[in-house]
N, C-alpha and C. Protein backbone atom coordinates (compact mmCIF):
# COMPACT_ATOMS: atom_id res chain seq x y z
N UNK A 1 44.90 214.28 139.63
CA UNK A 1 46.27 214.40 140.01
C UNK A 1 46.31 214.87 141.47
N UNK A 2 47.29 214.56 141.97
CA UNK A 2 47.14 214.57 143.89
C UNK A 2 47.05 216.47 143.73
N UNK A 3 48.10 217.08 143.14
CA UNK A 3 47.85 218.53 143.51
C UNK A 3 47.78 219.18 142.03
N UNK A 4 47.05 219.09 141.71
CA UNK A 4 46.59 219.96 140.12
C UNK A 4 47.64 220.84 139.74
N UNK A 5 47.85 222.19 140.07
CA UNK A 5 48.86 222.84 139.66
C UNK A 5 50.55 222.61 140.14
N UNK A 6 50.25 221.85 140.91
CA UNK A 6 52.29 221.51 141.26
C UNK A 6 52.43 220.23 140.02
N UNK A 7 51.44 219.68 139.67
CA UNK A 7 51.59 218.09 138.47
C UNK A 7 52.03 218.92 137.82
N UNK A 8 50.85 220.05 136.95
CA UNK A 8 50.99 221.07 135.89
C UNK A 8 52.44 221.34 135.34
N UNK A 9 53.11 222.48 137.31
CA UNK A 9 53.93 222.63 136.84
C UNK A 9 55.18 222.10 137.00
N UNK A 10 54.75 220.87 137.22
CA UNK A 10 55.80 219.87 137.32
C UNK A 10 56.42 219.41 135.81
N UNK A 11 55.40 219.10 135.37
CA UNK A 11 55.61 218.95 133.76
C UNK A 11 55.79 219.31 133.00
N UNK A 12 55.50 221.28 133.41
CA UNK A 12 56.10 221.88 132.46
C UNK A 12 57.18 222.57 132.70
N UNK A 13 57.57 222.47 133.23
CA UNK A 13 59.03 222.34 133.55
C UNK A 13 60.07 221.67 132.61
N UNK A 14 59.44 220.55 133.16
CA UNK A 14 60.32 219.52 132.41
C UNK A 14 60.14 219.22 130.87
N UNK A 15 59.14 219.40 130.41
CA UNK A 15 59.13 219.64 128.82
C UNK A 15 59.95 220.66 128.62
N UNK A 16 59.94 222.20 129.00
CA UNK A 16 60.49 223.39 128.56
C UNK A 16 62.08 222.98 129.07
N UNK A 17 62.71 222.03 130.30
CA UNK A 17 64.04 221.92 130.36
C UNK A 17 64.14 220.96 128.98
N UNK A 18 63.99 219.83 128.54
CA UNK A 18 64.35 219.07 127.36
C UNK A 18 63.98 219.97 126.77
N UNK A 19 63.43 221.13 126.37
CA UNK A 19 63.00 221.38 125.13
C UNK A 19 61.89 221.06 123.60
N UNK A 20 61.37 220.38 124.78
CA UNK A 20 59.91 219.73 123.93
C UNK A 20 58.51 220.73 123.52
N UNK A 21 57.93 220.71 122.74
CA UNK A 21 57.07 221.45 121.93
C UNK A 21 55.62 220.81 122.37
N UNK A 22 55.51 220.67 123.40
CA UNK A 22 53.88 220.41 124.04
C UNK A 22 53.39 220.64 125.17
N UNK A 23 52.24 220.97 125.23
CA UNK A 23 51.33 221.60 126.90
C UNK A 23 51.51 220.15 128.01
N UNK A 24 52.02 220.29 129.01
CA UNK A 24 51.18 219.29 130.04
C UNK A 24 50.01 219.24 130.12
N UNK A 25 49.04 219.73 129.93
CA UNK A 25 47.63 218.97 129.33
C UNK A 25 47.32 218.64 127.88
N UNK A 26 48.21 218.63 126.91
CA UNK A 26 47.90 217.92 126.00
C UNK A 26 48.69 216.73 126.24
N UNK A 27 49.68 216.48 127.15
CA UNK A 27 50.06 215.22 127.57
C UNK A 27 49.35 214.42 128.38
N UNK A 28 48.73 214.91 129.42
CA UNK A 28 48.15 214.17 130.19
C UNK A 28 46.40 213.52 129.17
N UNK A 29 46.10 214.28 128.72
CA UNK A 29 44.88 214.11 127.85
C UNK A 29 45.42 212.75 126.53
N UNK A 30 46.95 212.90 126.01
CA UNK A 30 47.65 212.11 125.56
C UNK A 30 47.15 210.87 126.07
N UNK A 31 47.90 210.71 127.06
CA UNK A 31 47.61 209.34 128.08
C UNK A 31 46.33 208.98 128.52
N UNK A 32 45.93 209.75 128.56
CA UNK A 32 44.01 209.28 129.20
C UNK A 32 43.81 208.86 127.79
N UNK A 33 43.81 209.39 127.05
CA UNK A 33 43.11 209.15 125.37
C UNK A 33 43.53 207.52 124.97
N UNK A 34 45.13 207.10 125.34
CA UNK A 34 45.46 205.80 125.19
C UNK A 34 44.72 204.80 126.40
N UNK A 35 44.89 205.60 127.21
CA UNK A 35 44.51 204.63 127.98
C UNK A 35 42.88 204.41 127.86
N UNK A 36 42.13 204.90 127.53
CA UNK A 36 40.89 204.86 127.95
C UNK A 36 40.54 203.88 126.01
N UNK A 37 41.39 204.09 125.15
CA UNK A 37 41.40 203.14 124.33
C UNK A 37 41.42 201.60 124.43
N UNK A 38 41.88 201.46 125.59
CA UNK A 38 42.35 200.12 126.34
C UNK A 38 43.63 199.46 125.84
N UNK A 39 44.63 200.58 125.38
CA UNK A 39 46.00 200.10 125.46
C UNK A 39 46.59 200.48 126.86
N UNK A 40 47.42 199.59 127.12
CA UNK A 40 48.48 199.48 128.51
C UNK A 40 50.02 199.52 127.75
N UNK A 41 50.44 200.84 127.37
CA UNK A 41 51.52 200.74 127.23
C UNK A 41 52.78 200.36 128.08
N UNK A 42 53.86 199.95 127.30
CA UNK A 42 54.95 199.41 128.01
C UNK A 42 56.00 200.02 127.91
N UNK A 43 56.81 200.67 128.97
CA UNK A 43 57.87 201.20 129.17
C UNK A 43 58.63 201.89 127.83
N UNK A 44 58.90 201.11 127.09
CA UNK A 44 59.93 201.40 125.76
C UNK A 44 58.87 201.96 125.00
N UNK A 45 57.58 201.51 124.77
CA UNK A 45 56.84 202.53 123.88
C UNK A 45 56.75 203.46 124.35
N UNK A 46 56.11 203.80 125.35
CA UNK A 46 55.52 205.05 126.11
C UNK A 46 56.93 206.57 125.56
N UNK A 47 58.19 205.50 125.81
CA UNK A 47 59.28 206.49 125.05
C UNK A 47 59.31 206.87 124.19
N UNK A 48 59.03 206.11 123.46
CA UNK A 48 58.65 206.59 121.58
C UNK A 48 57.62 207.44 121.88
N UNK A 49 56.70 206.94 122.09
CA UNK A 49 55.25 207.94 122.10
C UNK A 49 55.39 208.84 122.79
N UNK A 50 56.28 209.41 124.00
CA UNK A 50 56.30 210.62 124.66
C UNK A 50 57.43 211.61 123.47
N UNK A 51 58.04 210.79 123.05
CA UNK A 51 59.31 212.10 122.21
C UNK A 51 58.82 211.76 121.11
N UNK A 52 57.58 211.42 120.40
CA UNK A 52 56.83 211.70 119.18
C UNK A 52 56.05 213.44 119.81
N UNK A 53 55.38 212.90 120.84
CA UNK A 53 54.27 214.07 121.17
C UNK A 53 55.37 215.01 121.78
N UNK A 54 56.58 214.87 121.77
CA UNK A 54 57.06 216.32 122.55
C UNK A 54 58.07 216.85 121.36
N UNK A 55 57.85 216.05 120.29
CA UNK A 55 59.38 216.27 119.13
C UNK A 55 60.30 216.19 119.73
N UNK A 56 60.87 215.61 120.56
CA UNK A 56 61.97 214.92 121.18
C UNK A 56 62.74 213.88 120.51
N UNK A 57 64.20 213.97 120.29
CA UNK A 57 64.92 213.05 119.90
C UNK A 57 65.47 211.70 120.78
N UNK A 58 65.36 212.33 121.99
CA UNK A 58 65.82 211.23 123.26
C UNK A 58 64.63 212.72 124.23
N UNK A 59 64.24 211.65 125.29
CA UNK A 59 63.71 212.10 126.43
C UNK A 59 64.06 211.98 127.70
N UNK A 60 64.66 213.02 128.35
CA UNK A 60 65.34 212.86 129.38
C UNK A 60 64.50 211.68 130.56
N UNK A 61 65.61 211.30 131.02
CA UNK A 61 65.23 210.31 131.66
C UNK A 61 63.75 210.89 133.43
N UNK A 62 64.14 212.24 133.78
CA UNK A 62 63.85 212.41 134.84
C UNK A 62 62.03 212.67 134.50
N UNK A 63 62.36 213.34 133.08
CA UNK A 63 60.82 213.55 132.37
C UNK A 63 59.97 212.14 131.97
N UNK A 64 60.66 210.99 131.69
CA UNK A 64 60.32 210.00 131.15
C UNK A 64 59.44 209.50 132.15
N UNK A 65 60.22 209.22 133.92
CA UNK A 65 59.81 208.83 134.77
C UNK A 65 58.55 209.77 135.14
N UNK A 66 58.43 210.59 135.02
CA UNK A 66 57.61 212.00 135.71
C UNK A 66 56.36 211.46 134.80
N UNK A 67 56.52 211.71 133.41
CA UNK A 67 55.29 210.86 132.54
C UNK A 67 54.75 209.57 132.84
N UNK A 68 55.64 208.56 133.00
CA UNK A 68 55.32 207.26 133.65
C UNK A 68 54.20 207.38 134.95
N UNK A 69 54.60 208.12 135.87
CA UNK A 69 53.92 208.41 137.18
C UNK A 69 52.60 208.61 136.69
N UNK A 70 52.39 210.19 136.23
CA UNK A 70 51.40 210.79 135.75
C UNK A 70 50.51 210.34 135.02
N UNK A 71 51.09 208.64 134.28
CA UNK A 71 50.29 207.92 133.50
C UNK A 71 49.73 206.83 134.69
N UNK A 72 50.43 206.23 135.68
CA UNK A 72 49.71 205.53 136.25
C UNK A 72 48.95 206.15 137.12
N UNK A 73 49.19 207.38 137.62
CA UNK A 73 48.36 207.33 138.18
C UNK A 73 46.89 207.86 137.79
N UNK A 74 46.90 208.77 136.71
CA UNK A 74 45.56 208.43 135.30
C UNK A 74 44.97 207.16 135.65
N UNK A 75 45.64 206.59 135.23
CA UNK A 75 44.64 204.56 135.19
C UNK A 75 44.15 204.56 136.48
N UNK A 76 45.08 204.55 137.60
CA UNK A 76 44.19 204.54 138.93
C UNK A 76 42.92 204.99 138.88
N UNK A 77 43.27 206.71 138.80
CA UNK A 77 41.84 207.73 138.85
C UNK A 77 40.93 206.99 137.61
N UNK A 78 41.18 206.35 136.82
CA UNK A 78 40.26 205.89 135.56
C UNK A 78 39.49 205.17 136.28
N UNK A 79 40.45 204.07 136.66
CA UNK A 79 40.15 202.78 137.34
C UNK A 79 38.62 202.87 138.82
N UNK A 80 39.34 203.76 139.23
CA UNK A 80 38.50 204.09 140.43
C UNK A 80 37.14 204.46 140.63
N UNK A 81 36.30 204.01 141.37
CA UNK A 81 35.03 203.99 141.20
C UNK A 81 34.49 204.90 141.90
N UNK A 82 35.33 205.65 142.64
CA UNK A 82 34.96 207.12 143.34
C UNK A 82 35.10 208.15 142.40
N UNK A 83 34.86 207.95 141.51
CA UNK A 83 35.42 209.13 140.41
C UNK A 83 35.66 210.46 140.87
N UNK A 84 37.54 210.05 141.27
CA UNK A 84 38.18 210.68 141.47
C UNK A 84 39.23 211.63 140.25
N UNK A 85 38.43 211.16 139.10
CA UNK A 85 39.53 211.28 138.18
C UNK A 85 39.93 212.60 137.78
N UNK A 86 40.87 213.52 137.61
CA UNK A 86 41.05 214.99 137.38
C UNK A 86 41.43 215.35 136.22
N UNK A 87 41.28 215.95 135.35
CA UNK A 87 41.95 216.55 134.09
C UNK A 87 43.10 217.60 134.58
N UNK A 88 44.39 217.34 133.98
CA UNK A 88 45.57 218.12 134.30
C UNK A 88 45.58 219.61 133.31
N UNK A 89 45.08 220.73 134.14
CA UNK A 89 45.11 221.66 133.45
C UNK A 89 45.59 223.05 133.88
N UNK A 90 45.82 223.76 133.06
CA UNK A 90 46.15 225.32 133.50
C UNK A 90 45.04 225.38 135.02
N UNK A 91 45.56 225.87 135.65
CA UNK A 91 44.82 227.08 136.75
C UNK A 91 45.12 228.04 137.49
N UNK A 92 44.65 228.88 138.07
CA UNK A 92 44.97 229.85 138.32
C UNK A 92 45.82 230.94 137.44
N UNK A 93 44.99 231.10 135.88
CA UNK A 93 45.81 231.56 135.03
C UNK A 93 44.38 232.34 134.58
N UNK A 94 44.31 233.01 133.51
CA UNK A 94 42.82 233.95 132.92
C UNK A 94 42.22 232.91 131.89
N UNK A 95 41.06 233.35 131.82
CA UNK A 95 40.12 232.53 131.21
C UNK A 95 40.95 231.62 129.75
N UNK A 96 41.35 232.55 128.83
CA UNK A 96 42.17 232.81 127.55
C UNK A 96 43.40 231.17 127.61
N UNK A 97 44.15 231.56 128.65
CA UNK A 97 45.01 230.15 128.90
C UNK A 97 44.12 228.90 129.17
N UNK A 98 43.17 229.24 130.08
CA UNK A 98 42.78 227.98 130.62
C UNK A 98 41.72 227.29 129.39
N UNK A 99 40.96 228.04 128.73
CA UNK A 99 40.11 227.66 127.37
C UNK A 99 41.41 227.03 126.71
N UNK A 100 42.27 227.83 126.27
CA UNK A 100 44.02 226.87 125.73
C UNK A 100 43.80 225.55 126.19
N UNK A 101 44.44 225.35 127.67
CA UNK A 101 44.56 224.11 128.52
C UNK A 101 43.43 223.22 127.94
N UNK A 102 42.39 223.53 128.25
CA UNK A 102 41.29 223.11 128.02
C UNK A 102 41.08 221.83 126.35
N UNK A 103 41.01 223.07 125.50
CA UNK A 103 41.60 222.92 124.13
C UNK A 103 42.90 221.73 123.93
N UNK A 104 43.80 221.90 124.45
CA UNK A 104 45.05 221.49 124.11
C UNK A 104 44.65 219.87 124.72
N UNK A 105 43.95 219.70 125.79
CA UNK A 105 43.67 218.30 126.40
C UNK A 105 43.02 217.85 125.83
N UNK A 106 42.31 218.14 125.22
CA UNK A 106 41.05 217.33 124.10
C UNK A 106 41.94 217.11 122.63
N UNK A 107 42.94 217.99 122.40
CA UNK A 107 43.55 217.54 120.93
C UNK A 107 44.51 215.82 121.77
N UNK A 108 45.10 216.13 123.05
CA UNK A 108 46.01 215.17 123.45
C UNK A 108 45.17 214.40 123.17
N UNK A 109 43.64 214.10 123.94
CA UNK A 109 42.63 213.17 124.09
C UNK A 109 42.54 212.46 122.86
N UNK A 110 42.47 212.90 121.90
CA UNK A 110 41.80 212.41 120.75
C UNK A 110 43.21 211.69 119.81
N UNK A 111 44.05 212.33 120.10
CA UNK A 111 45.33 211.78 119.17
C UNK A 111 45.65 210.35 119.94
N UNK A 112 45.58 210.75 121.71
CA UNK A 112 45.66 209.30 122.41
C UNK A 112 44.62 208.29 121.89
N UNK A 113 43.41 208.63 121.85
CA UNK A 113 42.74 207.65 121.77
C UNK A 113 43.09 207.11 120.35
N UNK A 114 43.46 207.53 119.05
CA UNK A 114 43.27 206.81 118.28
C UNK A 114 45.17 206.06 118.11
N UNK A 115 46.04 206.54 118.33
CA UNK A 115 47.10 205.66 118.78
C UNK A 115 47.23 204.65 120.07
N UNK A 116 45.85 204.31 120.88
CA UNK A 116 45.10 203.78 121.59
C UNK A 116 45.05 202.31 120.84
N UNK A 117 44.41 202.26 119.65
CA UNK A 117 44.14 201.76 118.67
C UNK A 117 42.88 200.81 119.24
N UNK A 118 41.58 201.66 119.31
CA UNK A 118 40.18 200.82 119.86
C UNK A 118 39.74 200.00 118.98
N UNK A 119 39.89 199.04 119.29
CA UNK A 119 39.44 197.84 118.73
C UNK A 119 37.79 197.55 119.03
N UNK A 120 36.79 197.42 117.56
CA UNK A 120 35.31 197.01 118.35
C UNK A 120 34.75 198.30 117.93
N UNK A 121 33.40 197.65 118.30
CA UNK A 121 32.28 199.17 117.53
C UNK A 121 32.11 199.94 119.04
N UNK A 122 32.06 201.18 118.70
CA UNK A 122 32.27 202.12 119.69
C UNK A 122 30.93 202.23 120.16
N UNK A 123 31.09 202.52 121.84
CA UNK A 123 29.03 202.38 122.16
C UNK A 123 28.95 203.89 121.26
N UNK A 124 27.50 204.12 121.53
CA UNK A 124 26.89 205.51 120.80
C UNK A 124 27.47 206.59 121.78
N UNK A 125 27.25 206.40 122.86
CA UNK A 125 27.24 207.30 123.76
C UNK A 125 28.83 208.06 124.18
N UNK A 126 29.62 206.73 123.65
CA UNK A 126 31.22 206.96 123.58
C UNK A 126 31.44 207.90 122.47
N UNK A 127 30.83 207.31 120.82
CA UNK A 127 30.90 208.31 120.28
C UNK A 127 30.89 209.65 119.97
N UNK A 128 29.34 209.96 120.63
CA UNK A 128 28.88 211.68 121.02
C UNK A 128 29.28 212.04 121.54
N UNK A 129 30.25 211.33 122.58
CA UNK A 129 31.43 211.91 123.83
C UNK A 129 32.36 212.51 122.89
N UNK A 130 32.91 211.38 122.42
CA UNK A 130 34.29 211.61 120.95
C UNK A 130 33.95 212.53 120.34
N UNK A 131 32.86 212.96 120.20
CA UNK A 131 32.41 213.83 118.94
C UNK A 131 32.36 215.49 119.86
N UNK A 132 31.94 215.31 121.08
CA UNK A 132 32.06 216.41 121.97
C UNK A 132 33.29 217.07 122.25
N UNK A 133 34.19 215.58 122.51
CA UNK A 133 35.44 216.40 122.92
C UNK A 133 36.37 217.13 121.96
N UNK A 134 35.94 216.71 120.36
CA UNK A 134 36.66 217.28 119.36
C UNK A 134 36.21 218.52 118.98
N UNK A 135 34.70 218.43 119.89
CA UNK A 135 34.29 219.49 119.41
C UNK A 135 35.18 221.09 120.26
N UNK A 136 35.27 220.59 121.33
CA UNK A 136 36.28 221.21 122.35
C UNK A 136 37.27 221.75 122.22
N UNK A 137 37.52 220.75 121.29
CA UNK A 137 39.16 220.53 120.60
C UNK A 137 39.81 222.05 119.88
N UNK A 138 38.73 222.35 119.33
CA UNK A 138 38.45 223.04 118.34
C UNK A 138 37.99 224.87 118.60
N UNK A 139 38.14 224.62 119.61
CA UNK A 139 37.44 226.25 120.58
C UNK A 139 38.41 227.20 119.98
N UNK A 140 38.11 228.44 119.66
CA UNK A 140 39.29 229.65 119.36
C UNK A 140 39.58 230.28 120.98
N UNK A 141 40.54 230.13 121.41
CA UNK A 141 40.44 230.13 122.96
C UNK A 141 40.37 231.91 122.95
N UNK A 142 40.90 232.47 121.99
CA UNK A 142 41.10 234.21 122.00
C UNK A 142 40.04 234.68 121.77
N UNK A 143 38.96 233.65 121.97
CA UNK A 143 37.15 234.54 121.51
C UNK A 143 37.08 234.40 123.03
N UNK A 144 37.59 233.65 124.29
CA UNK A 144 37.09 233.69 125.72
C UNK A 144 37.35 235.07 126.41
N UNK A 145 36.34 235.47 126.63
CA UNK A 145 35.86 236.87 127.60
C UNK A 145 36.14 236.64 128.84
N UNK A 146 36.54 237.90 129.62
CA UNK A 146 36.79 237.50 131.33
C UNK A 146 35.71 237.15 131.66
N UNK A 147 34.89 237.08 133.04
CA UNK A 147 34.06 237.38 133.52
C UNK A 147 33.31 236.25 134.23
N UNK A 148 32.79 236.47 135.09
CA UNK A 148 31.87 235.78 135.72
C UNK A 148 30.90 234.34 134.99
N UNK A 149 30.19 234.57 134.37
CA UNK A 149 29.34 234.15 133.48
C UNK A 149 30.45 232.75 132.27
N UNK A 150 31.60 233.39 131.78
CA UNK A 150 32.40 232.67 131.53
C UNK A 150 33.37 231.71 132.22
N UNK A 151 33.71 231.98 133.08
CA UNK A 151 33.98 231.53 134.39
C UNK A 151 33.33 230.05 134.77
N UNK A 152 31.72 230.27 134.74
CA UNK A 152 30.86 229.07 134.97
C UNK A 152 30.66 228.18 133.84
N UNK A 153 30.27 228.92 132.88
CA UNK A 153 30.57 227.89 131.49
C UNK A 153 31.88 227.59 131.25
N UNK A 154 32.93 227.43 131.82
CA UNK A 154 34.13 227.00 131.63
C UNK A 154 34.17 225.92 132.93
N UNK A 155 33.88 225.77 133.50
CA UNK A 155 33.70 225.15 134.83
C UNK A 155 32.63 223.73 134.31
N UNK A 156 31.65 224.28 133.78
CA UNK A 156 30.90 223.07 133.49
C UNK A 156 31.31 222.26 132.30
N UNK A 157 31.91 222.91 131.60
CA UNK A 157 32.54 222.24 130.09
C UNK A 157 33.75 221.36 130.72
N UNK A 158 34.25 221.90 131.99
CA UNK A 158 35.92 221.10 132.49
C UNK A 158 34.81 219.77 133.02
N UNK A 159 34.36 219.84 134.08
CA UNK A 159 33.04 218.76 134.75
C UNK A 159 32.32 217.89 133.39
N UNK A 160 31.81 218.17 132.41
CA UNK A 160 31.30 217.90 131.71
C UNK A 160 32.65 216.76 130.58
N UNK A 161 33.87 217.26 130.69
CA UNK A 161 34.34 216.23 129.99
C UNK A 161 34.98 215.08 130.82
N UNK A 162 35.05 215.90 131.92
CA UNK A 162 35.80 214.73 133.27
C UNK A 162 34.98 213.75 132.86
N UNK A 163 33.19 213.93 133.29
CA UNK A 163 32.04 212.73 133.30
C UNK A 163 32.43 212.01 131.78
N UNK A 164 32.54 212.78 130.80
CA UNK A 164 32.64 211.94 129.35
C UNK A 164 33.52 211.43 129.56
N UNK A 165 35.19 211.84 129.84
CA UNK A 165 36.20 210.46 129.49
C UNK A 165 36.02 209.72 130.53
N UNK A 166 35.48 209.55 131.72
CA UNK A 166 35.29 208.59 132.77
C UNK A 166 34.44 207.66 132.21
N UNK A 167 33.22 208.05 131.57
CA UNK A 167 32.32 207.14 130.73
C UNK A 167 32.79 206.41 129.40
N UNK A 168 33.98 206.94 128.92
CA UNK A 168 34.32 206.82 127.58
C UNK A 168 35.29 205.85 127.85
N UNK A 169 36.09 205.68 129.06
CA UNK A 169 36.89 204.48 129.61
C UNK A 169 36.33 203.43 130.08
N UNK A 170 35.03 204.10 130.85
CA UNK A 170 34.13 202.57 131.38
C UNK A 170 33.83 201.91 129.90
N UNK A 171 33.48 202.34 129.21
CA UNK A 171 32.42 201.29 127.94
C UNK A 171 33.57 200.90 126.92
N UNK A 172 34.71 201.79 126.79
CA UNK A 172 35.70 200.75 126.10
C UNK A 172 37.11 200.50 126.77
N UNK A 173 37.30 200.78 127.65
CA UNK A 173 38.59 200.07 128.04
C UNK A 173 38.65 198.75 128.75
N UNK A 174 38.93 197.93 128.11
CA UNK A 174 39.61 196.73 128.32
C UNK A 174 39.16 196.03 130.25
N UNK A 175 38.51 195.22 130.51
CA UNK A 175 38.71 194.70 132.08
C UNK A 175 39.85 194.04 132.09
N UNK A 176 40.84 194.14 133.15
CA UNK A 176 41.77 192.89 133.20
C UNK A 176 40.90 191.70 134.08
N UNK A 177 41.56 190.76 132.95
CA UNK A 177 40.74 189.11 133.33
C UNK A 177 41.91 188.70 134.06
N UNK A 178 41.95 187.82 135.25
CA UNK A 178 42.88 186.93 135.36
C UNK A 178 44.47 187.94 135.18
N UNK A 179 44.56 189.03 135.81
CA UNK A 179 45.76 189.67 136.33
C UNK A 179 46.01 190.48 134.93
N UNK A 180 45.60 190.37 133.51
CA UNK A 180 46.10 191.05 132.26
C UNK A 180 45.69 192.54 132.69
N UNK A 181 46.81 193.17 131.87
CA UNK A 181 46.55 194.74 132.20
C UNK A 181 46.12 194.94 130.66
N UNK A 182 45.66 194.71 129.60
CA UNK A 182 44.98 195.42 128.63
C UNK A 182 45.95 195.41 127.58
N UNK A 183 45.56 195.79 125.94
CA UNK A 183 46.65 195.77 125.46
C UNK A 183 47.35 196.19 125.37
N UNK A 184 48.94 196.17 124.79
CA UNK A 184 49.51 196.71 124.67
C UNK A 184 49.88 197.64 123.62
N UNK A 185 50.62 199.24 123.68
CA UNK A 185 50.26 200.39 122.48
C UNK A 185 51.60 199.28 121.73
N UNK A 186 50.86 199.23 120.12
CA UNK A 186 52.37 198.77 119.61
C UNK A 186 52.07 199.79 118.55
């Protein structure tokens, strides 16, 4: 994301003005998870699917667009071969939130990917990724200690899943042939 914590709290903003019930990194992890499934959602779904994941009855329009952005520009960073790609997360917050953040992007990840709907046998290596990030998923974030030492193992676990969903998009998401953008989420 161009500035990590202004995306953050760009988004959460705007969930907490509608009144929606989800982290901006379990949204953004949302969208990487579809996308790296090799669905290309389209406008009117992405609506459904954003006020499913936010319990939203209607989604304000200014949030709708703000998600839209935040999703293309995901695919870019996916897309891109400078792997530039960033995970949208807490920072500059204590260990405790950011293990949360952390946490909360890997549940988005995994719910995206399978409303993704991956079609095809998954490589191995995608799998043990899948199997890593749930494992993530799953952290009690209130067992994270301050400190130094935690600090770095939190640092390499954020690095460590960037490399997995960057790898986990290369081996199954979709090439566009001949101008197609991939399928579509139905």
């Amino acid at each position: 994301m161009t500035s990590n914590l202004s995306e953050f709290d760009k988004l959460a903003n705007g969930i907490l003005a509608a009144g929606g019930h989800t982290s901006p990194s379990e949204l953004h992890g949302f969208v990487c998870g579809v996308l790296a499934a090799g669905a290309r959602p389209d406008r009117g779904r992405w609506q459904d699917e954003l006020g499913q994941l936010l319990d939203l009855d209607a989604v304000p329009a200014d949030l709708s667009a703000e998600f839209q952005r935040v999703a293309d520009e995901s695919l870019a960073q996916l897309e891109d071969r400078n792997f530039d790609f960033q995970l949208l997360l807490s920072e500059d917050t204590g260990i405790t939130e950011r293990t949360l953040s952390l946490a909360q992007w890997c549940q988005g990840f995994l719910h995206g990917f399978g409303v993704g709907g991956f079609q095809g046998d998954l490589p191995p290596t995608s799998k043990e990724a899948l199997d890593d990030i749930s494992a993530i998923s799953q952290v009690d974030a209130d067992t994270a200690t301050e400190g130094e030492e935690t600090e770095n193992q939190l640092l390499q676990v954020e690095e460590f899943l960037r490399v997995a969903v960057m790898n986990i998009f290369t081996e199954t998401a979709p090439r566009p042939a001949g101008g197609s953008k991939g399928a579509t989420l139905h």
